[in-house]
Protein backbone atom coordinates (compact mmCIF):
# COMPACT_ATOMS: atom_id res chain seq x y z
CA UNK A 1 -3.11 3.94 25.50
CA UNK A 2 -3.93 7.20 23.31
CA UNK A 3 -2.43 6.87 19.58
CA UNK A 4 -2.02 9.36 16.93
CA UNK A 5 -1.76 7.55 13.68
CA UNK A 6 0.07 9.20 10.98
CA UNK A 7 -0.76 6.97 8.03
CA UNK A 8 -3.19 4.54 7.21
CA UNK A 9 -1.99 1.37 7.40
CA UNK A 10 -1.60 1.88 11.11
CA UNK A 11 -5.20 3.40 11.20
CA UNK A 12 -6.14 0.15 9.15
CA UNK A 13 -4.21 -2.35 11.49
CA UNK A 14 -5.85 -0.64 14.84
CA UNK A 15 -8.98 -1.34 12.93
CA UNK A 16 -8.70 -4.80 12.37
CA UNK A 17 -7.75 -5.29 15.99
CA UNK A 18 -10.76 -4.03 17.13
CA UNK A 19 -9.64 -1.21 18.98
CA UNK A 20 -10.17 2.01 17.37
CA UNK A 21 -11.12 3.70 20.88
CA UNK A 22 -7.20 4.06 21.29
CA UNK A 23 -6.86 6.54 18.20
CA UNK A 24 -6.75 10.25 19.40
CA UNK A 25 -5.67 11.88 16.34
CA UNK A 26 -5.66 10.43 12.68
CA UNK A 27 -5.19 11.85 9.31
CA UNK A 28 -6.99 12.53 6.17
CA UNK A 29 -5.99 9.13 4.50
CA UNK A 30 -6.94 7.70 7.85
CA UNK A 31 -10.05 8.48 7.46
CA UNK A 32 -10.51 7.50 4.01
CA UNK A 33 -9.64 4.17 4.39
CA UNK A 34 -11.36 3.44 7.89
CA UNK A 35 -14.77 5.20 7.48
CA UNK A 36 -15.66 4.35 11.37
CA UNK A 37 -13.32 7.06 12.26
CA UNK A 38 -15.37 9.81 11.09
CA UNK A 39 -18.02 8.72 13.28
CA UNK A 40 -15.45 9.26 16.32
CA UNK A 41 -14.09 12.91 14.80
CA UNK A 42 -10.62 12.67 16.42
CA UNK A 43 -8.49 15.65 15.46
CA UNK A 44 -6.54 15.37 11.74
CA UNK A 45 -3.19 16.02 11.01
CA UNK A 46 -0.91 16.01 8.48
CA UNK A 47 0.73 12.29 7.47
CA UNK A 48 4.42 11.31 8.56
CA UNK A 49 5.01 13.15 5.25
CA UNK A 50 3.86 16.39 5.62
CA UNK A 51 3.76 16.51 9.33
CA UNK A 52 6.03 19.89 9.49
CA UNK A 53 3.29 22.15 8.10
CA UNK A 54 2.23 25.08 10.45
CA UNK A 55 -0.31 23.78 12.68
CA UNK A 56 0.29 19.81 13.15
CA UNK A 57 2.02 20.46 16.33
CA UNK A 58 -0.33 22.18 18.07
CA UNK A 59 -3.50 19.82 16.96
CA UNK A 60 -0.85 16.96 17.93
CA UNK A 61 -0.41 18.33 21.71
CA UNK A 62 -3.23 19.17 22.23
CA UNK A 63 -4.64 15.28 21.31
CA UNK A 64 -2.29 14.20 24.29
CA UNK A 65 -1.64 10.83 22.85
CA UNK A 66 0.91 8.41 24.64
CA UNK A 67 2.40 7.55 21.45
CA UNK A 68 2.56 8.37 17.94
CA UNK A 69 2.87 5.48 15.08
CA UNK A 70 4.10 6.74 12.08
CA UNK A 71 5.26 4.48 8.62
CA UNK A 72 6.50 5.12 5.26
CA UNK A 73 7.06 7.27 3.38
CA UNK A 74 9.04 9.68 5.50
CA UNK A 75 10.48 13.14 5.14
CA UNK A 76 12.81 14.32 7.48
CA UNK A 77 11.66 17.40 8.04
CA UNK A 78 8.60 16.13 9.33
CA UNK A 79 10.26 13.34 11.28
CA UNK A 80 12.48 15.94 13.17
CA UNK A 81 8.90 17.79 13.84
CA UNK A 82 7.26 15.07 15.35
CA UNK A 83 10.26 13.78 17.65
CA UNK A 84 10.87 17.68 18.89
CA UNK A 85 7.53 16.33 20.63
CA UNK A 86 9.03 14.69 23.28
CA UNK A 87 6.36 11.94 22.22
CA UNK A 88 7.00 8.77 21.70
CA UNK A 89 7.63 7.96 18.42
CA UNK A 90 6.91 4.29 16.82
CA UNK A 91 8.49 4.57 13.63
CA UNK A 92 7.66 1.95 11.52
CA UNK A 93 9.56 0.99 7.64
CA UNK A 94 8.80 -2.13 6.15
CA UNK A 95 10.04 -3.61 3.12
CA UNK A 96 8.94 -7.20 2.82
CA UNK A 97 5.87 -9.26 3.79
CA UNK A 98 7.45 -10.52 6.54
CA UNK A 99 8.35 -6.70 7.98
CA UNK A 100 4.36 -6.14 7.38
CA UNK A 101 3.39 -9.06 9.82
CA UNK A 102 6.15 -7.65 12.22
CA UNK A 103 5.04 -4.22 12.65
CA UNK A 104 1.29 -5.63 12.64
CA UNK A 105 2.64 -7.14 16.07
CA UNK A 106 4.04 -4.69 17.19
CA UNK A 107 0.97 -2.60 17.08
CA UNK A 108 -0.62 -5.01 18.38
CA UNK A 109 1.16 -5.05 22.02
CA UNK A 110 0.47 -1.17 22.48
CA UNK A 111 -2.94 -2.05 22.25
CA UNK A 112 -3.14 -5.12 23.87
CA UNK A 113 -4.60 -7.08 21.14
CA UNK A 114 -1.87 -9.47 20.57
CA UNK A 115 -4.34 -13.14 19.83
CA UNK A 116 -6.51 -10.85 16.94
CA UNK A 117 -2.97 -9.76 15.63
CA UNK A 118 -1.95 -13.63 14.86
CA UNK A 119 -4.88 -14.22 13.72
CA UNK A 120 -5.13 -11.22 10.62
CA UNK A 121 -1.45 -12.48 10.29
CA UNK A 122 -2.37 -16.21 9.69
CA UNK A 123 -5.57 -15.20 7.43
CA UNK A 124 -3.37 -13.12 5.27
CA UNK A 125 -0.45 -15.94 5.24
CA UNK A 126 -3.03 -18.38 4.45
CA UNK A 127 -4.43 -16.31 1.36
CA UNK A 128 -1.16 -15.43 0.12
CA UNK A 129 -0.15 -19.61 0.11
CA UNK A 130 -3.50 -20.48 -1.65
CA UNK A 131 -2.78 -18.19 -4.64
CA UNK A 132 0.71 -19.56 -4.82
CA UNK A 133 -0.85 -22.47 -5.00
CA UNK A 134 -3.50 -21.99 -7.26
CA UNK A 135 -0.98 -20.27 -9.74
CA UNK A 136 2.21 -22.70 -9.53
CA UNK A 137 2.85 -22.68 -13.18
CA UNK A 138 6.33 -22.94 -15.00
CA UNK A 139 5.63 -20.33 -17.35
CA UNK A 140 6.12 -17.01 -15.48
CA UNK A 141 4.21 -13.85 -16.88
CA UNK A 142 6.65 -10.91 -16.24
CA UNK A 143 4.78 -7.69 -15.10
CA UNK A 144 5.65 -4.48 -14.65
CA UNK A 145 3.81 -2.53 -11.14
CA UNK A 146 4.50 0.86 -10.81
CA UNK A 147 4.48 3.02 -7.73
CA UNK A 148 4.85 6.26 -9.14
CA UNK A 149 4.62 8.17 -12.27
CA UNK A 150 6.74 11.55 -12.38
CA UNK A 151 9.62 9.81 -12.12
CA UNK A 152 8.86 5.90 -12.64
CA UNK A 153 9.36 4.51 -9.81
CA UNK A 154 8.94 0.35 -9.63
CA UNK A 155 6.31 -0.82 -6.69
CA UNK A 156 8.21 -2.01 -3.51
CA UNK A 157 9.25 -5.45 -2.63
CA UNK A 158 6.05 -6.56 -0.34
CA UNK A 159 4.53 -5.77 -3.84
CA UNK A 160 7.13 -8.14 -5.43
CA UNK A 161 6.13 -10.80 -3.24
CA UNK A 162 2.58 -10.18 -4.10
CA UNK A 163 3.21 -10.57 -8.06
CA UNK A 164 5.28 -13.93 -6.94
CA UNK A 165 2.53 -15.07 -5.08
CA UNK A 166 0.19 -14.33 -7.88
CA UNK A 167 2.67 -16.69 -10.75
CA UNK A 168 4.26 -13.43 -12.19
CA UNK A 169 7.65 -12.37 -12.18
CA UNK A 170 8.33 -9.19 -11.01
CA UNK A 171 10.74 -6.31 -13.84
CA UNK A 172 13.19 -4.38 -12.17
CA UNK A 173 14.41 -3.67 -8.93
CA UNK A 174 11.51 -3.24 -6.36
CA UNK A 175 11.72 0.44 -5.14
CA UNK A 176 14.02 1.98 -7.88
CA UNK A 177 13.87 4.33 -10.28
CA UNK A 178 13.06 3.65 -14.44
CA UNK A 179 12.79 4.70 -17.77
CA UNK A 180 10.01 4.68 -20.00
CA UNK A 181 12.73 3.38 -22.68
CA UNK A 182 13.80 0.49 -20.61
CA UNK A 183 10.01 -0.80 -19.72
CA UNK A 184 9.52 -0.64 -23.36
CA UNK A 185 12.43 -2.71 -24.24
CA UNK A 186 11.36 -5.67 -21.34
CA UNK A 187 8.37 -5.49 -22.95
CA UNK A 188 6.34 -7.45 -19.72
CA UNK A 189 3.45 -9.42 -20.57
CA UNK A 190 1.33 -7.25 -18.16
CA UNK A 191 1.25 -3.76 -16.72
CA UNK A 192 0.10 -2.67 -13.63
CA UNK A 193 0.00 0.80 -11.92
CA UNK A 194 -1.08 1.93 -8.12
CA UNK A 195 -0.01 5.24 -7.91
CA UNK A 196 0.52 6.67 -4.79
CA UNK A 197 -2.26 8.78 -3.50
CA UNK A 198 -3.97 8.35 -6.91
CA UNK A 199 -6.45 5.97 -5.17
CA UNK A 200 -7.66 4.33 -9.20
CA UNK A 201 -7.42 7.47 -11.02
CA UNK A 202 -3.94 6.72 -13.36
CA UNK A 203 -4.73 7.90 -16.30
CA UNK A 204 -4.20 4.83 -18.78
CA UNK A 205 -4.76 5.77 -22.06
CA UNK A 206 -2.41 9.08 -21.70
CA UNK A 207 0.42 6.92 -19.95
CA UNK A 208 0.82 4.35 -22.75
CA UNK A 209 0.10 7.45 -25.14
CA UNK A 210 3.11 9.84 -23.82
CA UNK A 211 5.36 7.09 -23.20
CA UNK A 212 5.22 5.84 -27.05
CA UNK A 213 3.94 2.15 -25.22
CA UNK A 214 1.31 1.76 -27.91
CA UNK A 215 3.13 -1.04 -29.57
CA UNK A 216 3.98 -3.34 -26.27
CA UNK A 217 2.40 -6.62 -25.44
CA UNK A 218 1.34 -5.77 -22.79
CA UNK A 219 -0.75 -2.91 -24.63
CA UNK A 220 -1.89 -4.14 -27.87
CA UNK A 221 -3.22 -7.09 -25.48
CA UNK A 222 -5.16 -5.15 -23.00
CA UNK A 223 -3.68 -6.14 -20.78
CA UNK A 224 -3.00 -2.46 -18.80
CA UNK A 225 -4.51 -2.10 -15.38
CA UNK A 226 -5.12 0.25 -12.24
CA UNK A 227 -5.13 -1.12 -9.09
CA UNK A 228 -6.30 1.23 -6.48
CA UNK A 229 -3.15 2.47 -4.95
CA UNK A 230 -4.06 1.62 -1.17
CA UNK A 231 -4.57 -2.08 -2.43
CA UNK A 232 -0.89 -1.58 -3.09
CA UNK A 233 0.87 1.13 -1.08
CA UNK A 234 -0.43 0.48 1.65
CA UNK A 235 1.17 -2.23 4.33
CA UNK A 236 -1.72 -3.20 5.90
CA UNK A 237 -4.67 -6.01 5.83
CA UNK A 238 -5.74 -4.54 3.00
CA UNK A 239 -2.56 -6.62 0.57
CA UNK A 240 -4.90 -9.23 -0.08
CA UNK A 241 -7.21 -6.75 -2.04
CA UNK A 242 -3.94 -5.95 -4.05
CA UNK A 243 -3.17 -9.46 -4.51
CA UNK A 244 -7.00 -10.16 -5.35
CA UNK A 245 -6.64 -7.48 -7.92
CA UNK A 246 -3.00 -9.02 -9.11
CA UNK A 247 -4.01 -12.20 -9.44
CA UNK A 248 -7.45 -11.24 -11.54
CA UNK A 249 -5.36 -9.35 -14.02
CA UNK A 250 -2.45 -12.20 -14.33
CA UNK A 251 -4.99 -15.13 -14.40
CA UNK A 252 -8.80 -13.84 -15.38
CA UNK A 253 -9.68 -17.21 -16.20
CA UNK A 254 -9.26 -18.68 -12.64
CA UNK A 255 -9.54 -15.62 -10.31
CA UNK A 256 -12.78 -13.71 -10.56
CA UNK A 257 -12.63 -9.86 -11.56
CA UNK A 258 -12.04 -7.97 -8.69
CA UNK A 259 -14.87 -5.06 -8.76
CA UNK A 260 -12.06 -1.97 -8.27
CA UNK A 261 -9.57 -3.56 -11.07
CA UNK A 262 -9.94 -1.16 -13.90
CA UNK A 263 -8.41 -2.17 -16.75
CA UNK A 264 -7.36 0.03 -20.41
CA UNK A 265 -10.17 0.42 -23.23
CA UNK A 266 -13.06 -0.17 -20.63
């Protein structure tokens, strides 16, 4: 089986099963988050994105893979693009957790690697039912997780979950769209921002600054935080990192700092 991976989390997955020799073509993000693939130089394309730039087509044939795996976010444009193909198309959209595990199985039977698949699935159900654990509380810290800047856009619901998981209780509707004015009147005990493709370069200090946040909780506590976004955007093994990271920030007496959690006035 020859695979061209269009975002990372399926670059990430094939990775964990042990069987990046089935990756043919990859892009840029793949590569950033598995480092072993620029050892093995497959050809880069654009993501499931941007796939309809001049050029992906051609780098894409001439790969020959037998199918291409592609995951949120989409565009059409570049959907259209890659089914004009005539390849194979696994087309892959979670939303919760439990869509995560799915589509980690699912990857798994193209590359025959079903047994390692249960077993990342059971590790990261495992980790996600020990921090539940460890943070059963009554008291609920609300916390705000942001996806996306330029408009606000809340974290999805697999990052919901995670904040659950972690003792906090999630503001807003996983997914939608916000207002700087209607953050600021929740007021959440904690903020928290992985913004896509920003890997842990949001700006802090200039959010809270523009926004008029200076005189939040959340703020005048310190407790403002970056999570690299691929912790967080990024439906893959790599959740527990963001939940690692969550969990530091909600509960930094009983989790220890996780070394990419950067948080304001540091």
């Amino acid at each position: 089986m020859r695979i061209a991976s269009l975002q990372p989390s399926v670059a990430i997955t094939v990775a964990r099963l042990g069987r990046l020799d089935t990756l043919c073509a990859v892009t840029k993000y793949c590569v950033e988050a598995v480092p072993e693939l620029a050892a093995l130089a497959p050809p880069v394309l654009d993501d499931s994105w941007s796939f309809d730039k001049p050029g992906n087509l051609d780098r894409l044939l001439e790969a020959k893979p037998d199918l291409v795996i592609a995951s949120v976010p989409y565009r059409m444009e570049s959907l259209a693009a890659i089914l004009k193909t005539g390849i194979p198309v696994l087309a892959l959209a979670p939303h919760q957790l439990a869509d995560v595990y799915r589509d980690m199985r699912l990857i798994a039977r193209q590359v025959e690697a079903v047994d390692r698949a249960e077993a990342m699935i059971g590790e990261m159900k495992s980790a996600v039912a020990e921090t539940r654990t460890r943070t059963a509380a009554p008291a609920r810290q609300t916390v705000y997780c942001e996806e996306w800047g330029k408009p606000l856009i809340h974290s999805q619901a697999w990052v919901a979950e995670l904040i659950d998981a972690a003792g906090g209780q999630f503001v807003g509707t996983p997914g939608g769209h916000t207002t700087a004015d209607t953050i600021a009147a929740a007021d959440p005990d904690v903020l928290l921002f992985a913004w896509c493709g920003a890997g842990d370069r949001v700006p802090l200090e200039r959010v809270i600054e523009q926004r008029g946040w200076r005189q939040m909780r959340a703020v005048r506590s310190g407790r403002v935080f970056c999570i690299p976004d691929e912790f967080l955007n990024t439906p893959a093994f790599n959740l527990l990192d963001g939940l690692a990271c969550i969990a530091a920030a909600l509960h930094p007496a009983e989790f220890s700092r996780h070394i990419n959690l950067r948080r304001i006035r540091e």
